[in-house]
Protein backbone atom coordinates (compact mmCIF):
# COMPACT_ATOMS: atom_id res chain seq x y z
CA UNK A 1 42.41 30.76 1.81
CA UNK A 2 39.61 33.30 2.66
CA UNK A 3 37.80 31.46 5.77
CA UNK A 4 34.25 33.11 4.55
CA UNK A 5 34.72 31.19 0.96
CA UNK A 6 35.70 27.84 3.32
CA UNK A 7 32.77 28.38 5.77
CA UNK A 8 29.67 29.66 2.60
CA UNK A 9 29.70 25.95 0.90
CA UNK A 10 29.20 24.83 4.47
CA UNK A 11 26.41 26.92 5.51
CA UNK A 12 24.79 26.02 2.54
CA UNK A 13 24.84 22.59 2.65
CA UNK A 14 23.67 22.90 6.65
CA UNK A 15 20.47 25.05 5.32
CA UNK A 16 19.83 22.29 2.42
CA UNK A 17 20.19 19.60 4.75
CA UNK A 18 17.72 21.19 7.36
CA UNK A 19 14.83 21.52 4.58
CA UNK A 20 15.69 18.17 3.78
CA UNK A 21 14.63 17.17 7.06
CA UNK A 22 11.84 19.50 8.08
CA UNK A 23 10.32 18.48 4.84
CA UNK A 24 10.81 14.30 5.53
CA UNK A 25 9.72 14.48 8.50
CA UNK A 26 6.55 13.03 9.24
CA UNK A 27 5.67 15.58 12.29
CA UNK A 28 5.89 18.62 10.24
CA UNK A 29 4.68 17.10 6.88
CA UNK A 30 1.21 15.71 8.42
CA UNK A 31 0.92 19.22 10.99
CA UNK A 32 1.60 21.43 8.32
CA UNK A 33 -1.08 19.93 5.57
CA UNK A 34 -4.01 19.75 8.50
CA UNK A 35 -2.89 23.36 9.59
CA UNK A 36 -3.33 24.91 5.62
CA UNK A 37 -5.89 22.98 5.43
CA UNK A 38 -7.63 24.82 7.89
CA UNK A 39 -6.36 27.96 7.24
CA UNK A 40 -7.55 27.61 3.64
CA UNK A 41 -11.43 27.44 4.85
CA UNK A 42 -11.00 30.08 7.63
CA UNK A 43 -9.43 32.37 4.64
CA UNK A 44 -11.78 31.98 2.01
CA UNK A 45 -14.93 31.62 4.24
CA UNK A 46 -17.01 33.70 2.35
CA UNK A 47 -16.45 32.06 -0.06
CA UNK A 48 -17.10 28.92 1.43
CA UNK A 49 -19.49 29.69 3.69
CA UNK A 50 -22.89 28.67 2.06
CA UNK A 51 -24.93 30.76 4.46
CA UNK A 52 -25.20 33.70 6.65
CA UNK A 53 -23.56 33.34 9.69
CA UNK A 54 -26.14 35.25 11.77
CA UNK A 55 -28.96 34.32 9.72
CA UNK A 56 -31.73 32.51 12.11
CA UNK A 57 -34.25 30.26 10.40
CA UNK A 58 -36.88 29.10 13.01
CA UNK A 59 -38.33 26.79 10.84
CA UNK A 60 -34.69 24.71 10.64
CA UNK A 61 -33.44 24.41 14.16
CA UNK A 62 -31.70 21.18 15.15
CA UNK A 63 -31.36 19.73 11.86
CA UNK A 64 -28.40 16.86 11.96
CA UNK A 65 -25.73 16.82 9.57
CA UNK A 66 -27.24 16.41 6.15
CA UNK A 67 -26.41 17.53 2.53
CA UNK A 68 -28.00 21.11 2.63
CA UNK A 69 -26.36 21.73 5.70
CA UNK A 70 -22.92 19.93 6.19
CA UNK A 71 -22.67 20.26 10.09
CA UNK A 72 -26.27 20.44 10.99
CA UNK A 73 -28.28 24.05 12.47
CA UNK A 74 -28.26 25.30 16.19
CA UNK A 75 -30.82 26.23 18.19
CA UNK A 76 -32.52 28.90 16.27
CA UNK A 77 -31.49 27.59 12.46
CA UNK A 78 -27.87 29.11 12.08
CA UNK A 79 -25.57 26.89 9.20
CA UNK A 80 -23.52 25.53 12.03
CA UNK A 81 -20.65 24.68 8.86
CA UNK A 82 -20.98 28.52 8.13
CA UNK A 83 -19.95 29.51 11.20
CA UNK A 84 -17.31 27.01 11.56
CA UNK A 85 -15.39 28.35 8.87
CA UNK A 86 -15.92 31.96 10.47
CA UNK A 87 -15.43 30.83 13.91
CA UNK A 88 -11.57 29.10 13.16
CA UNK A 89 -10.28 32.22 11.35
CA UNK A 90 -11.59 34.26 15.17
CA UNK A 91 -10.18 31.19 16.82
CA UNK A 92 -6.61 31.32 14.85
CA UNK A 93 -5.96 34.87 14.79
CA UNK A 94 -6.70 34.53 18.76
CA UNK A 95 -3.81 32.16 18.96
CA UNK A 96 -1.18 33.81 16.68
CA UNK A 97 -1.68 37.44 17.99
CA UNK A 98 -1.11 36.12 21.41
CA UNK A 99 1.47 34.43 21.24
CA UNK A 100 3.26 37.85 19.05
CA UNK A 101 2.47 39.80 22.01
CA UNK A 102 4.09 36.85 24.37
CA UNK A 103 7.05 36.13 22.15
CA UNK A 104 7.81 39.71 22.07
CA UNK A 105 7.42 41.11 25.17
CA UNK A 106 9.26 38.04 27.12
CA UNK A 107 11.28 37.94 24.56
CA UNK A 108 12.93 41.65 24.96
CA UNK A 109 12.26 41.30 28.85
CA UNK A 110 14.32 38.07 28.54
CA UNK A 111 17.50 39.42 26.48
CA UNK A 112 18.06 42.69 28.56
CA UNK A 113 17.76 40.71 32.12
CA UNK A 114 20.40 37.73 30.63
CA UNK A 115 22.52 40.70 28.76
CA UNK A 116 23.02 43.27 31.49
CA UNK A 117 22.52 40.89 34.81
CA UNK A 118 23.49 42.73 37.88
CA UNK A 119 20.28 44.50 39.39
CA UNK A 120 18.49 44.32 36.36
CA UNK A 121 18.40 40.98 36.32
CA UNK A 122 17.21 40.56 39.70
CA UNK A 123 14.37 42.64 39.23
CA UNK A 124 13.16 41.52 35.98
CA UNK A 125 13.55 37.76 37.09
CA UNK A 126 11.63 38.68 39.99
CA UNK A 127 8.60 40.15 38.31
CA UNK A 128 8.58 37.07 36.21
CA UNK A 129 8.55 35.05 38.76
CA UNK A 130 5.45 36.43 39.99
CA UNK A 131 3.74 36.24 36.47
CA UNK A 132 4.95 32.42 37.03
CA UNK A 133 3.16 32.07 40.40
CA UNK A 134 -0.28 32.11 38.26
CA UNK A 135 -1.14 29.23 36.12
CA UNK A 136 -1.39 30.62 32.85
CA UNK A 137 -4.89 30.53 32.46
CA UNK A 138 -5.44 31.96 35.72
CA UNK A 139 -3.61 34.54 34.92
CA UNK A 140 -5.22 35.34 31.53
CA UNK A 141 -8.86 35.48 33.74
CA UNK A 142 -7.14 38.44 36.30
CA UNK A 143 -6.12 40.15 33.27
CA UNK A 144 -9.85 39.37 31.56
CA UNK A 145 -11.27 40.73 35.21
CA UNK A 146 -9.31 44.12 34.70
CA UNK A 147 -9.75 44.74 31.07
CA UNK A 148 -13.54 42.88 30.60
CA UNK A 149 -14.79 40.70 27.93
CA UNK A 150 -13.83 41.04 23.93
CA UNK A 151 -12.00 39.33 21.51
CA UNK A 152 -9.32 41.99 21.54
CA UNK A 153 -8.90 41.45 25.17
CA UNK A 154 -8.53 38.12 25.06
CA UNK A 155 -5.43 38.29 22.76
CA UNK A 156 -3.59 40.65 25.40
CA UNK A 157 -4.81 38.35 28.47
CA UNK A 158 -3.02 35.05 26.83
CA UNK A 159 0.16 37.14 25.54
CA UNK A 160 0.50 38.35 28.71
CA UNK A 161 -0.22 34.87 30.07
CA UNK A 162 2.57 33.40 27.59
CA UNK A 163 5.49 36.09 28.59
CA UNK A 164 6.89 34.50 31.03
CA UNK A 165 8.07 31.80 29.36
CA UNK A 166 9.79 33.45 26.78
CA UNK A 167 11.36 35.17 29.43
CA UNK A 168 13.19 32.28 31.11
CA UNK A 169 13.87 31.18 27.59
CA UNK A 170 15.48 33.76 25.87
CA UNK A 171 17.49 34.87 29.68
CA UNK A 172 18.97 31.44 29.46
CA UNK A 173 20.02 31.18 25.93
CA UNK A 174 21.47 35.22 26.53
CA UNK A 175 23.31 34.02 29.61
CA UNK A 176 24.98 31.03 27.11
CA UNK A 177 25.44 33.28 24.21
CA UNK A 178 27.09 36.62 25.89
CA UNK A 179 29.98 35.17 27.25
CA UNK A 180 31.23 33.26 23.08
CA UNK A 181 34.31 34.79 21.26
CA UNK A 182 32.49 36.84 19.01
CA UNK A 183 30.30 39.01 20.99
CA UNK A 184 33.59 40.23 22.76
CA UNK A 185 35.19 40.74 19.27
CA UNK A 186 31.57 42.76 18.95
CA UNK A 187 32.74 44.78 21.85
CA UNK A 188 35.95 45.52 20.89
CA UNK A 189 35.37 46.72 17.92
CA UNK A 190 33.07 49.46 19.76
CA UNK A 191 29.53 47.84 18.95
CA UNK A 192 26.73 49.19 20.59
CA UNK A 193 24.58 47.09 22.93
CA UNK A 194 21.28 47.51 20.55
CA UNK A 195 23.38 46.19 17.88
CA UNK A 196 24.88 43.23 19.82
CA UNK A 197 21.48 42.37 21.26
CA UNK A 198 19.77 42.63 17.98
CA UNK A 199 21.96 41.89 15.19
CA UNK A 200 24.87 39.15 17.27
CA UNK A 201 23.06 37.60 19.99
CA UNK A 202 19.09 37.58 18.92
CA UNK A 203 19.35 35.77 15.38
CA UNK A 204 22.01 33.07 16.89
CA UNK A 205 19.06 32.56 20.10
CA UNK A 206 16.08 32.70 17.81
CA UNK A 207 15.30 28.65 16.86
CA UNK A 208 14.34 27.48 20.76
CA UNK A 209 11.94 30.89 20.95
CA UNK A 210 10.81 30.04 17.60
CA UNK A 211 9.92 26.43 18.63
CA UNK A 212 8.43 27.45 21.90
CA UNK A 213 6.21 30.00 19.79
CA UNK A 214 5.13 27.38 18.08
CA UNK A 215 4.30 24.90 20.48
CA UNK A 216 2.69 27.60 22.44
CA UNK A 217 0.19 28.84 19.81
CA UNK A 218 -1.83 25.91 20.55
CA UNK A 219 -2.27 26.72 23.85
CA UNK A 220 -2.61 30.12 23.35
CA UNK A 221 -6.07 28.82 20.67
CA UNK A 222 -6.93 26.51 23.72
CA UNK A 223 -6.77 29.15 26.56
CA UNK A 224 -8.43 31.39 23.83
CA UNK A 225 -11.23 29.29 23.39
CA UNK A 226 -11.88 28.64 27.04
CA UNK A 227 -12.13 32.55 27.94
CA UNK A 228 -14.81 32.60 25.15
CA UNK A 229 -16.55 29.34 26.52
CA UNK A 230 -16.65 30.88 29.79
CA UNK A 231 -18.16 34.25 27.91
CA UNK A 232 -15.12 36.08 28.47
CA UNK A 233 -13.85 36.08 24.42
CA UNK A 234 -16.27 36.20 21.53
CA UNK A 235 -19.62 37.42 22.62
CA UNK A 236 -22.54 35.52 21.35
CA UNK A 237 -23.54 36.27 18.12
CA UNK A 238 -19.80 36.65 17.16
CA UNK A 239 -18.89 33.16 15.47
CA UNK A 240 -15.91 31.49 17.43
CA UNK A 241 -15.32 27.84 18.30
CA UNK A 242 -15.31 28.04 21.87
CA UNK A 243 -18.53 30.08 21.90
CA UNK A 244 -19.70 27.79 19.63
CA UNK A 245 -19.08 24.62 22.62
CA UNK A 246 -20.29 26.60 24.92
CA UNK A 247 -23.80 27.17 23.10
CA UNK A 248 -24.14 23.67 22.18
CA UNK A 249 -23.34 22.30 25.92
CA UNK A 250 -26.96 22.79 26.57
CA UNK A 251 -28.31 21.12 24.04
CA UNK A 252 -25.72 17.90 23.78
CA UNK A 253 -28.30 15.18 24.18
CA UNK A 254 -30.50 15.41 20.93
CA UNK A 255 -28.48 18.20 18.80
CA UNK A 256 -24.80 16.84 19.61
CA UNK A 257 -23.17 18.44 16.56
CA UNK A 258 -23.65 21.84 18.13
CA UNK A 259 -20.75 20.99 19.85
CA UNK A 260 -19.10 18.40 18.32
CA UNK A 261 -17.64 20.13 15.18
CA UNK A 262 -16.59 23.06 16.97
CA UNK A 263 -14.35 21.02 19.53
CA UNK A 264 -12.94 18.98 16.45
CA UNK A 265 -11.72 21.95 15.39
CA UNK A 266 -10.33 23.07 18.40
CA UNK A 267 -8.19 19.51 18.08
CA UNK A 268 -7.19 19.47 14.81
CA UNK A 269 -6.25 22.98 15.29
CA UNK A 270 -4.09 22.12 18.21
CA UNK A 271 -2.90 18.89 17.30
CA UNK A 272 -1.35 20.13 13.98
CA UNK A 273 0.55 23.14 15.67
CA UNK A 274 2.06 20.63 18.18
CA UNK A 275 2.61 18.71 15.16
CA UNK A 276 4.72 21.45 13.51
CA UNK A 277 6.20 22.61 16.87
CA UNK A 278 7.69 18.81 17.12
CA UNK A 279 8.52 18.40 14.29
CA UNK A 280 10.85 22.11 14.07
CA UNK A 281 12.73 20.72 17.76
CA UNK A 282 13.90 17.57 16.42
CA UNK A 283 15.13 19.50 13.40
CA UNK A 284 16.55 22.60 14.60
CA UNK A 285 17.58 20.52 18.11
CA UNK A 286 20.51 18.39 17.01
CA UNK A 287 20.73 16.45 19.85
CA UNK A 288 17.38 15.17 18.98
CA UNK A 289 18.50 13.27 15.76
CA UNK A 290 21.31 11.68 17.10
C-alpha cells in the first residue's frame, strides 16, 4: 500500500485534533476574544472615535469619566476615549512590526549558524552573544540613542532588541533537525541548501518560533510603550498609550484617568497575547498535555 495514502488520513486527523484543542482551550479562547476585541476598536477608530484626537477644548479639561466623554478629558480638553482607540492601533502595530523584524532577522541568523556550524557558527553565536549581554530594553535605548526618537524607530530598536532570541531558538531546533533521515535523503538527491533550509528544515522548526513570536509581542508592546513614556516613541501630540501614561503621571492625583485607561490597555493588551502565546505551547508542545 502507497505509504502517502497510509500517512494523509493521519495528518488529517492530527490537524483536526489540534483545532480541536486550540479552540477548547481556555488560554487561547479568553486571549483571543480580548485581543479582537481590541483590535476591532483600534481598526475602526474613526469610526468609533467620537472626537478629534487633537482637538483641545479649554473649557473641558479634567472632566472624569462621564457619558459625553467615556474616559474623561486631559489637561487641555482632548476625548481621552478618542485617543485610546487611536493610541492602541500605534501601540499594536509597535508590537507586531517588531517582533517581524526580530523573528526574521534571528530567525535567518539562527538557521545558517545551526545549518553550516564550523566558523560560521562561531561567529554568528558570538555576535549574539553580545546582543545578549544587554537587557533587552537596554539595548532597544542604545539603538534609540543612535537612530533618535520616532515611532518608526522604535519598531527597529525592539526587533533588534528581540533577535537574539530567535537566534538561540531557531540554532537549536536547526542543530536537532539537520542531522534526521530526510534532510540527508534531501542531500542525496542533490537539493540545494536554500531549498533544504527553506522548504525541509524551516516549516518542520516553525511552531517553537511561532510561539516565542507570540509570547514576545507583548513585550515587544511593553518595551514599545516604555520608549514612548520615556519620550523616545510617539512624540506628543501623536496618540499612543505609553505617551498617553506618561502625560497623565503629572496629573495622577485629581485627573487619575489620564493614566489609568491608557495602562489598562497596555494590560489587556499584554495579558491576552500571553494568553494566546500559552495557550499555542500547550497545544503545539505535546509534552505539555500529557
Amino acid at each position: 500500500m502507497n505509504e502517502a495514502v497510509v500517512l494523509e488520513p493521519l495528518v488529517k486527523t492530527n490537524k483536526r485534533a489540534t483545532r480541536w484543542y486550540l479552540f477548547h482551550n481556555f488560554n487561547f479562547v479568553v486571549g483571543t476574544v480580548i485581543l479582537i476585541a481590541l483590535i476591532f476598536i483600534t481598526v475602526f477608530a474613526a469610526r468609533i472615535a467620537p472626537y478629534n484626537v487633537n482637538q483641545a477644548n479649554p473649557t473641558q479639561t479634567f472632566i472624569s469619566p462621564n457619558s459625553e466623554h467615556l474616559m474623561g478629558t486631559d489637561n487641555i480638553g482632548r476625548d481621552i476615549f478618542s485617543r485610546f482607540v487611536f493610541g492602541g492601533r500605534v501601540s499594536l502595530i509597535i508590537g507586531l512590526a517588531a517582533m517581524l523584524i526580530g523573528m526574521a532577522l534571528g530567525t535567518g541568523i539562527g538557521i545558517i549558524a545551526g545549518f553550516y556550524g564550523s566558523w560560521v557558527d562561531s561567529i554568528l553565536s558570538w555576535m549574539t552573544e553580545i546582543l545578549m549581554a544587554f537587557p533587552g530594553m537596554l539595548l532597544a535605548l542604545t539603538v534609540m540613542a543612535i537612530l533618535g526618537p520616532g515611532i518608526s524607530n522604535v519598531i527597529i530598536a525592539v526587533g533588534i532588541g528581540s533577535t537574539p532570541s530567535f537566534m538561540r531558538m531557531a540554532r537549536s531546533e536547526v542543530l536537532k533537525t539537520r542531522e534526521m533521515d530526510y534532510i540527508e535523503a534531501a542531500r542525496s538527491i542533490g537539493c540545494t541548501d536554500a531549498r533544504i533550509l527553506f522548504l525541509h528544515i524551516l516549516p518542520n522548526i516553525i511552531s517553537p518560533l511561532i510561539v516565542l513570536a507570540t509570547l514576545g509581542i507583548g513585550g515587544a508592546i511593553l518595551e514599545g510603550s516604555s520608549l514612548s513614556y520615556l519620550g523616545l516613541g510617539a512624540q506628543p501630540m501623536t496618540p499612543e498609550w505609553g505617551a498617553m501614561l506618561s502625560l497623565g503621571r503629572a496629573y495622577l492625583n485629581n485627573a487619575w484617568w489620564i493614566s489609568i485607561f491608557p495602562g489598562i490597555g497596555i494590560l489587556l493588551a499584554i495579558l491576552s497575547i500571553n494568553m494566546i502565546g500559552e495557550g499555542l505551547s500547550q497545544v503545539l508542545d505535546p509534552l505539555a498535555n500529557c
